[in-house]
Protein backbone atom coordinates (compact mmCIF):
# COMPACT_ATOMS: atom_id res chain seq x y z
CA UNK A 1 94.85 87.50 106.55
CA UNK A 2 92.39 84.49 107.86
CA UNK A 3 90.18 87.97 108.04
CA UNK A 4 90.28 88.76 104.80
CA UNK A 5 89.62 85.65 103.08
CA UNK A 6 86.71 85.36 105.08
CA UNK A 7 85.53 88.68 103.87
CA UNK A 8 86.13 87.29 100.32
CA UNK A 9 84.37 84.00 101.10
CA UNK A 10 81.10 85.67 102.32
CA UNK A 11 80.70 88.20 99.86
CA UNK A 12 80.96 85.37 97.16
CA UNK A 13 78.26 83.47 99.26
CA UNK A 14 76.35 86.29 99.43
CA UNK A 15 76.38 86.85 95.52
CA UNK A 16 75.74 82.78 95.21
CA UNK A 17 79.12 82.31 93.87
CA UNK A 18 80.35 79.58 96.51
CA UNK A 19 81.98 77.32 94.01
CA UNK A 20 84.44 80.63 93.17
CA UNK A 21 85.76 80.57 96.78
CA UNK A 22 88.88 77.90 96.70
CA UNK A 23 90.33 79.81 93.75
CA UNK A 24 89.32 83.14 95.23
CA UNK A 25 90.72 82.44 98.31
CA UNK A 26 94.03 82.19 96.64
CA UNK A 27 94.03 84.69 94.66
CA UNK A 28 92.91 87.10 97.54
CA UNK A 29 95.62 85.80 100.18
CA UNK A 30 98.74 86.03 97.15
CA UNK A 31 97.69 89.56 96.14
CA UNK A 32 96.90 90.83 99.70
CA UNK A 33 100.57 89.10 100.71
CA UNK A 34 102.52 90.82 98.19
CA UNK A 35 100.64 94.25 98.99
CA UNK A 36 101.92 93.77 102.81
CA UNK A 37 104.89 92.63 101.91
CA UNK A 38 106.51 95.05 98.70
CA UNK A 39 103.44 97.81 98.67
CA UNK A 40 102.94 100.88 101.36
CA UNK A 41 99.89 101.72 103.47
CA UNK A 42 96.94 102.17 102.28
CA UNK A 43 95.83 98.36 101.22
CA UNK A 44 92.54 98.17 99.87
CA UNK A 45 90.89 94.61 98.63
CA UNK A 46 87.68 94.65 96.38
CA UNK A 47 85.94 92.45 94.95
CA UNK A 48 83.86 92.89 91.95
CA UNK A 49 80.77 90.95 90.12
CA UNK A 50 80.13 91.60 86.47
CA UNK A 51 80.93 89.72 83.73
CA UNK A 52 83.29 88.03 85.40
CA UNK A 53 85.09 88.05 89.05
CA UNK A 54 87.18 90.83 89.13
CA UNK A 55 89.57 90.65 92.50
CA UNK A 56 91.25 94.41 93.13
CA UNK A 57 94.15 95.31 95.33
CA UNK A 58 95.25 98.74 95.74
CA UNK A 59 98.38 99.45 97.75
CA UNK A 60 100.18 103.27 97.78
CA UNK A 61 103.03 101.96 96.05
CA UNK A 62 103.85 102.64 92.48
CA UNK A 63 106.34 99.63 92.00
CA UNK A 64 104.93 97.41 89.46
CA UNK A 65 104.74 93.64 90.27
CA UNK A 66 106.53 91.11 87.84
CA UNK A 67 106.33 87.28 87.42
CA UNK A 68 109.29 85.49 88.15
CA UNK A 69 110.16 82.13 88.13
CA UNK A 70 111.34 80.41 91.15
CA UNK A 71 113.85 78.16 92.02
CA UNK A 72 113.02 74.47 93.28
CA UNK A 73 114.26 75.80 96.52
CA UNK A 74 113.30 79.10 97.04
CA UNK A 75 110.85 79.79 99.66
CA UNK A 76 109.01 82.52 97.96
CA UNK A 77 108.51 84.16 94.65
CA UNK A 78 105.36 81.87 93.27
CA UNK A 79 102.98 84.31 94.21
CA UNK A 80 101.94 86.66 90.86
CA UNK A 81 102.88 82.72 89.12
CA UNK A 82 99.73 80.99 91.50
CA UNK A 83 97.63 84.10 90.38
CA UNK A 84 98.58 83.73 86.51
CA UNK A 85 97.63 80.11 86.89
CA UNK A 86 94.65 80.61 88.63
CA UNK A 87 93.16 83.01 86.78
CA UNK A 88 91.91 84.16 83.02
CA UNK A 89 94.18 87.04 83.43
CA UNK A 90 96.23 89.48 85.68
CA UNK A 91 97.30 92.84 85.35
CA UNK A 92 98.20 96.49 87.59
CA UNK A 93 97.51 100.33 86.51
CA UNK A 94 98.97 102.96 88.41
CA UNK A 95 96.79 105.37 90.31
CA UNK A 96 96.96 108.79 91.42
CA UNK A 97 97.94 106.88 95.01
CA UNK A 98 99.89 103.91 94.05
CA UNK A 99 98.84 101.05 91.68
CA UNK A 100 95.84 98.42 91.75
CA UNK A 101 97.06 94.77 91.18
CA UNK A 102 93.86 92.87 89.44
CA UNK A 103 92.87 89.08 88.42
CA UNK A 104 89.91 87.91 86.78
CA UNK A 105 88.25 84.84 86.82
CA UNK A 106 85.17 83.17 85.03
CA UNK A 107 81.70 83.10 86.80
CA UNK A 108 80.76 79.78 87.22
CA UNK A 109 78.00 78.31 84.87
CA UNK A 110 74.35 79.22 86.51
């Protein structure tokens, strides 16, 4: 996992987007997590630059996450909540191989 946030973190330095990285960061460890966790073989991150940040994770699963709300005591479960929070929006589409799990956030200003 440190792998793939590191991954995130450069290609967001490379685009000049450094100030995008704590929240990216985030977003890129929850989604990849749940893909490992509830998803099947193949996992594929990608991040994409347009109007906005666009983080992508496809998994070959075709079971749809949900939000759910937590108990003060439960380990687990904040997840697709952290990403909701974090972000201007979430959503997943299925594919022809599984689904794609997808939050956007704002560009910063410049």
């Amino acid at each position: 996992m440190a792998h793939t946030r590191q991954s995130a973190t450069e290609q967001l330095a490379a685009w000049g987007l450094e100030e995008a990285a704590f929240v990216t960061e985030l977003v890129v460890s929850e989604l990849v997590t749940n893909a490992i966790r509830y998803g099947e073989p193949p996992i594929q991150l990608r991040l994409i630059r347009d109007h906005s940040l666009i983080c992508e994770v496809c998994d070959g699963s075709s079971t749809s996450p949900h939000l759910r709300r937590a108990h003060a005591f439960d380990e687990g479960g904040r997840g697709l909540l952290l990403v909701a929070h974090l972000t201007q929006r979430w959503g997943s589409r299925q594919t022809g191989r599984g689904k794609t799990i997808w939050a956007e956030q704002p560009l910063p200003p410049g």
